[in-house]
Protein backbone atom coordinates (compact mmCIF):
# COMPACT_ATOMS: atom_id res chain seq x y z
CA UNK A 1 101.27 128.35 102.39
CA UNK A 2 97.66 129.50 102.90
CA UNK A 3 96.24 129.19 106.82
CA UNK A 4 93.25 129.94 108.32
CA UNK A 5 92.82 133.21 110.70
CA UNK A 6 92.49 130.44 113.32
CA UNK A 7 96.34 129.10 112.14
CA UNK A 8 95.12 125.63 110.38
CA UNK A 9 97.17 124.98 107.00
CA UNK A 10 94.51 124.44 104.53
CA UNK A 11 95.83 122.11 102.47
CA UNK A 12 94.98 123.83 99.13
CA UNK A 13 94.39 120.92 96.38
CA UNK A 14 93.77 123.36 93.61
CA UNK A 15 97.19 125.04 94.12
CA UNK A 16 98.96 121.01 94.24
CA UNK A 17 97.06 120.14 90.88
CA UNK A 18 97.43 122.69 89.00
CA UNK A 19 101.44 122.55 89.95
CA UNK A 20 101.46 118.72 88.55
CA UNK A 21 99.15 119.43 85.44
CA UNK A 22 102.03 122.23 84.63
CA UNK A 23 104.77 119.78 85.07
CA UNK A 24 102.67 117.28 83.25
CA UNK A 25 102.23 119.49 80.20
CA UNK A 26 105.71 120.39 80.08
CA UNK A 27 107.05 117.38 79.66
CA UNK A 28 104.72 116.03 77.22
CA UNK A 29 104.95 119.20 75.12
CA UNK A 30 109.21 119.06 75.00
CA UNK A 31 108.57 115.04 73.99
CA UNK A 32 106.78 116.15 71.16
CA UNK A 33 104.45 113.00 71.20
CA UNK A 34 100.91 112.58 71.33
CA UNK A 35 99.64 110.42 74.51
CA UNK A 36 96.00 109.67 74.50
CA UNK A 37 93.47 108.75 77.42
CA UNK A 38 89.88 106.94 76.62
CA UNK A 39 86.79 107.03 79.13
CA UNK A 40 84.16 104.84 78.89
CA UNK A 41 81.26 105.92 80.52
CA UNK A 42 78.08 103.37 80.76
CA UNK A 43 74.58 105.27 81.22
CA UNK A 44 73.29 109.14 81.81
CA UNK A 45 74.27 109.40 85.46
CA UNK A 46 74.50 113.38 85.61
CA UNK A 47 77.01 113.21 87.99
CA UNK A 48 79.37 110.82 86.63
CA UNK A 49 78.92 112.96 83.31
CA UNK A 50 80.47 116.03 84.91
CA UNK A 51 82.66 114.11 86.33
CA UNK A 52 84.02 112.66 83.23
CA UNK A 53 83.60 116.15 81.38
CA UNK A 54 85.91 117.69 83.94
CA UNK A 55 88.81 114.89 83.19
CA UNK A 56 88.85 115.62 79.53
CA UNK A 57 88.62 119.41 80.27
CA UNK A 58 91.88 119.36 82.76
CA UNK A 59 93.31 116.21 80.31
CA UNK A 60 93.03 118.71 77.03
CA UNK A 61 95.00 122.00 79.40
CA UNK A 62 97.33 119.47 80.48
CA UNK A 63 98.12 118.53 76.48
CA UNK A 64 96.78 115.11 76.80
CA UNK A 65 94.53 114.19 73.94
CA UNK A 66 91.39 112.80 75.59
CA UNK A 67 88.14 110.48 73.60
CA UNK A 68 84.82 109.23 74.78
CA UNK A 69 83.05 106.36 74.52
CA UNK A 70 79.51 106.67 75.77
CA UNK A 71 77.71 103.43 75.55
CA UNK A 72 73.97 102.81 76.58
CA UNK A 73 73.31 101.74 80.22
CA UNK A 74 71.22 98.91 78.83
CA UNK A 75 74.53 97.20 77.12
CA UNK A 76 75.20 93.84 78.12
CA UNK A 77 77.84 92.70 79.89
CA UNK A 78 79.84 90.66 76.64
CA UNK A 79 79.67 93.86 74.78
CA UNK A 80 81.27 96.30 77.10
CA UNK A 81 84.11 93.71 77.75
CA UNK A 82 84.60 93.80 73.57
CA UNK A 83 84.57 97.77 73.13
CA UNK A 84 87.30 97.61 76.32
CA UNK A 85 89.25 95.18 74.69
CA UNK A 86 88.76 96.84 71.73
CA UNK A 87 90.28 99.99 73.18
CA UNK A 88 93.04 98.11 75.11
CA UNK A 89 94.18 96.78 71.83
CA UNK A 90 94.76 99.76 70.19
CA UNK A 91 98.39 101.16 70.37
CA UNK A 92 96.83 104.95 70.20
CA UNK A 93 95.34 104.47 73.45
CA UNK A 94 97.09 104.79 76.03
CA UNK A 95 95.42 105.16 79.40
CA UNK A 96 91.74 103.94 79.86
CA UNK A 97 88.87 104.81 82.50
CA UNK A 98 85.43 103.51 82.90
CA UNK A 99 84.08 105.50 85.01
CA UNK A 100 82.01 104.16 87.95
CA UNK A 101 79.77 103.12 89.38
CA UNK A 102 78.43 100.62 86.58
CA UNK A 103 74.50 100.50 85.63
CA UNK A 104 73.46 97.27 87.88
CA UNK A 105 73.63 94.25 86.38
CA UNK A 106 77.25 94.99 85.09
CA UNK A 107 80.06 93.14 86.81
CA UNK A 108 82.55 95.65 87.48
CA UNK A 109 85.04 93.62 88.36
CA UNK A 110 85.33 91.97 84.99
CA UNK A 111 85.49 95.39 83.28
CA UNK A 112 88.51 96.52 85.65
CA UNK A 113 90.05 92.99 84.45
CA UNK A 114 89.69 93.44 80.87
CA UNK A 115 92.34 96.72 80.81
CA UNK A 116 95.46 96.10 79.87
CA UNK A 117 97.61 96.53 83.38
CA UNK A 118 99.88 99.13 81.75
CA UNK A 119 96.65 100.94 80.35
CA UNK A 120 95.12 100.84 84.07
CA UNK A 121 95.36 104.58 84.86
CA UNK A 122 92.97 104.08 87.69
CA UNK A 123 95.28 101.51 89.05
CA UNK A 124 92.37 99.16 90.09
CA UNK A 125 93.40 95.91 88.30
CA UNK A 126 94.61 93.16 90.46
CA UNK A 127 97.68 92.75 89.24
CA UNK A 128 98.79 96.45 90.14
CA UNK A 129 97.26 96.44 93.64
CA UNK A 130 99.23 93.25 94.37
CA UNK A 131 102.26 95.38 93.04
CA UNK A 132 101.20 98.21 95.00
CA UNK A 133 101.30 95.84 98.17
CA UNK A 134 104.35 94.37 97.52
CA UNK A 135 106.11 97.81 96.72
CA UNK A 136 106.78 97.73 93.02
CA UNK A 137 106.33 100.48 91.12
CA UNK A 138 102.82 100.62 89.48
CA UNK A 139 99.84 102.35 88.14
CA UNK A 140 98.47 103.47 91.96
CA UNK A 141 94.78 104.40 92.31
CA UNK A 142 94.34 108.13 91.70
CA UNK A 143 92.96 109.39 95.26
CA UNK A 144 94.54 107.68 97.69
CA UNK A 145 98.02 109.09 95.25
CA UNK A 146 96.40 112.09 95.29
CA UNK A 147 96.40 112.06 99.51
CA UNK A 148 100.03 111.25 99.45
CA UNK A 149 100.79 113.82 97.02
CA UNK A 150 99.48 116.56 99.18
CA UNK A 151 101.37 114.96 102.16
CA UNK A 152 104.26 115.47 100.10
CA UNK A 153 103.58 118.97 98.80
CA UNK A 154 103.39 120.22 101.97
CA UNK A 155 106.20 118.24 103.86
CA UNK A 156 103.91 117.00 106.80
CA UNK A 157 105.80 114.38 109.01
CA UNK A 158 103.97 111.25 108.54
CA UNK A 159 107.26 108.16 110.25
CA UNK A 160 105.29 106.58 113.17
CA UNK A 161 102.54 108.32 113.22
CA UNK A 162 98.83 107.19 113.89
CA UNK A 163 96.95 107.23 110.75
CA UNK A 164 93.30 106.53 110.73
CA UNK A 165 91.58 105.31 107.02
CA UNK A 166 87.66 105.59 107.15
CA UNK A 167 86.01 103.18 104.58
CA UNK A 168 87.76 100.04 103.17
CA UNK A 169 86.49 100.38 99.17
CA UNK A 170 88.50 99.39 96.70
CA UNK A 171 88.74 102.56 95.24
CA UNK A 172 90.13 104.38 97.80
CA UNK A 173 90.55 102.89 101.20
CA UNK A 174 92.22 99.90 100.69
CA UNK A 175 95.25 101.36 98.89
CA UNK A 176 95.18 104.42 101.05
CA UNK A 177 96.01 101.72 104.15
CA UNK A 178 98.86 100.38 101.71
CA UNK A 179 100.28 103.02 100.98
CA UNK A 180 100.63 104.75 104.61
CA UNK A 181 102.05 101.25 105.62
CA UNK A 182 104.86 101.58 102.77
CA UNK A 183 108.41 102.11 103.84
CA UNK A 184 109.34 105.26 103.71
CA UNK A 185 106.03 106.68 104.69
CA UNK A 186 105.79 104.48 107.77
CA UNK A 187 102.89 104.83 109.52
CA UNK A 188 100.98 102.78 112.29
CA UNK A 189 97.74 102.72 110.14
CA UNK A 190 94.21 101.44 111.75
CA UNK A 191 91.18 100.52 109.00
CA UNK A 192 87.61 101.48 110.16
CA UNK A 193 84.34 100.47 108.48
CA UNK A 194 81.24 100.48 108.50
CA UNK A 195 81.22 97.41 111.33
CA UNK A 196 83.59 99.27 113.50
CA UNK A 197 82.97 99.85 117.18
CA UNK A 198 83.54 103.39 119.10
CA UNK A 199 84.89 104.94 116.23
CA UNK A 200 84.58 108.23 117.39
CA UNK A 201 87.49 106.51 120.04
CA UNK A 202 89.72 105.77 117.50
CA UNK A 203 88.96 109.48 115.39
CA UNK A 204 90.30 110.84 118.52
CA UNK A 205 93.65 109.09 118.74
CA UNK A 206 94.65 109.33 115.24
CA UNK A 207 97.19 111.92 114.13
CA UNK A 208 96.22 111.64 110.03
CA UNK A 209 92.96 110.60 109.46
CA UNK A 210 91.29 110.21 105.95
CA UNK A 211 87.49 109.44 105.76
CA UNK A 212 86.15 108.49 102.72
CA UNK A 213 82.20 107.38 103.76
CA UNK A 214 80.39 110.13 102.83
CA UNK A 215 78.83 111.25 105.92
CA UNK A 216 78.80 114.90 106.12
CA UNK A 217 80.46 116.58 109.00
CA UNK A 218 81.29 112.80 110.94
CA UNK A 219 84.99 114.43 111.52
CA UNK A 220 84.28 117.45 114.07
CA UNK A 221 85.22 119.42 117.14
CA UNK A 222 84.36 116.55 119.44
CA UNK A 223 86.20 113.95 118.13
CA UNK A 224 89.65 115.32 116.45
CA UNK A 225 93.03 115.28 118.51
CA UNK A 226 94.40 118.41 119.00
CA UNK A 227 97.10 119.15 115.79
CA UNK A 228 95.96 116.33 113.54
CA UNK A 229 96.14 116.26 110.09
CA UNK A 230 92.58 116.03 108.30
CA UNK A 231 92.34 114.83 104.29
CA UNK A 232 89.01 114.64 103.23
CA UNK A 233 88.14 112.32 101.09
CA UNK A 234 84.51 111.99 101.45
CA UNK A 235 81.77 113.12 99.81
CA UNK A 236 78.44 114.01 99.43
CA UNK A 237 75.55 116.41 98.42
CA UNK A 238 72.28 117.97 99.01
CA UNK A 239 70.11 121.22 98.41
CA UNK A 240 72.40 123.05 100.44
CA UNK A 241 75.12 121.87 98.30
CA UNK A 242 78.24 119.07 98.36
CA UNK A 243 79.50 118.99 102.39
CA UNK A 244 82.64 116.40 103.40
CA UNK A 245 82.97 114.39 105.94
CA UNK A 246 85.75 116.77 107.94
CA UNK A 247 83.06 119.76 109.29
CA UNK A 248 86.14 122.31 108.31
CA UNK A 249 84.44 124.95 110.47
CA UNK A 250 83.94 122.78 113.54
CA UNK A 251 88.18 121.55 113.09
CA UNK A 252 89.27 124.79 112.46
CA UNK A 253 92.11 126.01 114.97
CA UNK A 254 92.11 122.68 116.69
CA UNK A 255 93.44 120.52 113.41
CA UNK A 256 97.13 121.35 112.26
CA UNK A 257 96.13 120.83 108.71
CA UNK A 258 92.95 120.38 106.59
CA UNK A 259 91.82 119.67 103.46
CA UNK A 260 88.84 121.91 102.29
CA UNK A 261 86.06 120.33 100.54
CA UNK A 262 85.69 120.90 97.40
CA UNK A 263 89.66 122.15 96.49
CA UNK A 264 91.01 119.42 97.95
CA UNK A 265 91.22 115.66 96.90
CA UNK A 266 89.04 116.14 94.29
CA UNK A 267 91.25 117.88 91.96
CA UNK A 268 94.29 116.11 93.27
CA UNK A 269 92.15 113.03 91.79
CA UNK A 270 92.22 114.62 88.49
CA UNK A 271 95.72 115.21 88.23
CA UNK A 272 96.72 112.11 89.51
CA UNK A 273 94.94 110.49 86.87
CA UNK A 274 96.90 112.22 84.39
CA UNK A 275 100.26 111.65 85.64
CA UNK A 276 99.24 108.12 85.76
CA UNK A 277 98.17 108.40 82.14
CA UNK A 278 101.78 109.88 81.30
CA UNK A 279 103.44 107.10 83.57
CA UNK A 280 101.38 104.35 81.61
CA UNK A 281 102.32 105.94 78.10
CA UNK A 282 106.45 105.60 79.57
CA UNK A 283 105.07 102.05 80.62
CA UNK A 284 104.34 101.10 77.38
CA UNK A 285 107.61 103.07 76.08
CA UNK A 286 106.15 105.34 74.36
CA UNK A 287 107.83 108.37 75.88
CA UNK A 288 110.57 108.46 77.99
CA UNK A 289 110.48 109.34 81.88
């Protein structure tokens, strides 16, 4: 385990990754068969092109056959629901993406629906975040997994502890309240927003806490508890480059674990998505777990 000079565990997301991808290569490359993950991507966002270039990059080193569909951000609405159907209905395929946010005008919603639920390796459908609540095993959305994976990794207590989850999106917050809840991890878990009152308060008396608002630096020195556990989830950038929201300078030595930003969630993301794409392939039996 890597810690700081200051004795904070940095919770090293790289390391965790690049551990599953390895396990996630193995197994497909002993099965012998050829599982195959589809992003859509809707536009020229710059970022969300990286972003998708960097899946296929990790999904090709982890032996997962990866193809793109780039459609123009002026499409309309019917026709991306027909190229995602088309792609759910082919037996080739199977994990899909569309990578978000959607050009305006698109309803997003309606895409997520239109994925078959055992093809959902972003685990946003409805029908596998009312499994996720309910505790049935499902296609779970790829950060918040990614959170819990690290948890695991590194053994960190988590049974009645005080865990604070900054931002309520779909994406990540939401599940990442679900999932602390769960038996088995079983914490007291507290959802803040955007309408929340002394949150700083709350920051304070929370032994986990995961923010996910992009607001650089709103987790600091003033406003951790002594020996918390810090996961990062937030992001955002400018010209002095991409900051979190945990200021890992201000926390070290008074946090008992951190996550640094980037080479934390971020790549846990990635390879969460990929197990999921390997779980959906044994979901639709075509390999075995």
């Amino acid at each position: 385990m890597k810690y700081t000079e200051k004795g904070t565990l940095v919770l090293d997301g790289k390391l965790v990754a690049k551990e599953m991808q390895n396990s996630i290569k193995k197994k497909i490359d002993s099965s012998g068969i050829k599982i195959t993950l589809a992003t859509v991507l809707v536009g020229d966002d710059k970022p969300s092109q990286l972003y998708v270039n960097n899946k296929h990059k990790q999904a090709t080193a982890s032996s997962i056959n990866s193809i793109h569909v780039n459609l123009p951000g002026d499409i309309s609405q019917a026709d991306l629901e027909n190229k995602i159907s088309e792609l759910g209905s082919d037996a080739a395929i199977n994990g899909i993406l569309v990578q978000m946010p959607l050009p305006k005008g698109l309803n997003e919603d309606r895409v997520i629906e239109m994925i078959p639920t055992n093809k959902d390796v972003d685990g946003l459908k409805e029908q596998n975040l009312g499994k996720l609540i309910v505790g049935n095993d499902v296609l779970r959305p790829c950060t918040p997994l990614g959170v819990m994976k690290l948890i695991e990794h590194y053994n960190l207590d988590t049974s009645g502890k005080k865990a604070l989850v900054i931002g309520r999106s779909r994406l990540v917050g939401m599940p990442q309240v679900i999932m602390f809840g769960s038996k088995g991890i079983d914490c007291t878990v507290t959802l803040a927003h955007s309408r929340t009152k002394n949150l700083d308060k709350l920051i304070s008396e929370s032994e986990i806490v995961v923010p996910a608002i992009g607001v650089p630096g709103i987790i600091n020195s003033k406003n951790v508890m002594k020996d918390a556990i810090l996961i990062d989830v937030g992001i955002s950038s400018d010209e002095n480059g991409i900051h979190g929201d945990v200021d890992f300078d201000s926390v070290d030595g008074i946090a008992k674990a951190v996550t640094p930003m980037p080479g934390g969630t971020g790549p846990m993301t990635v390879a969460c998505l990929l197990e999921n794409t390997m779980k959906a392939a044994q979901l639709q039996g075509i390999i075995q777990e």
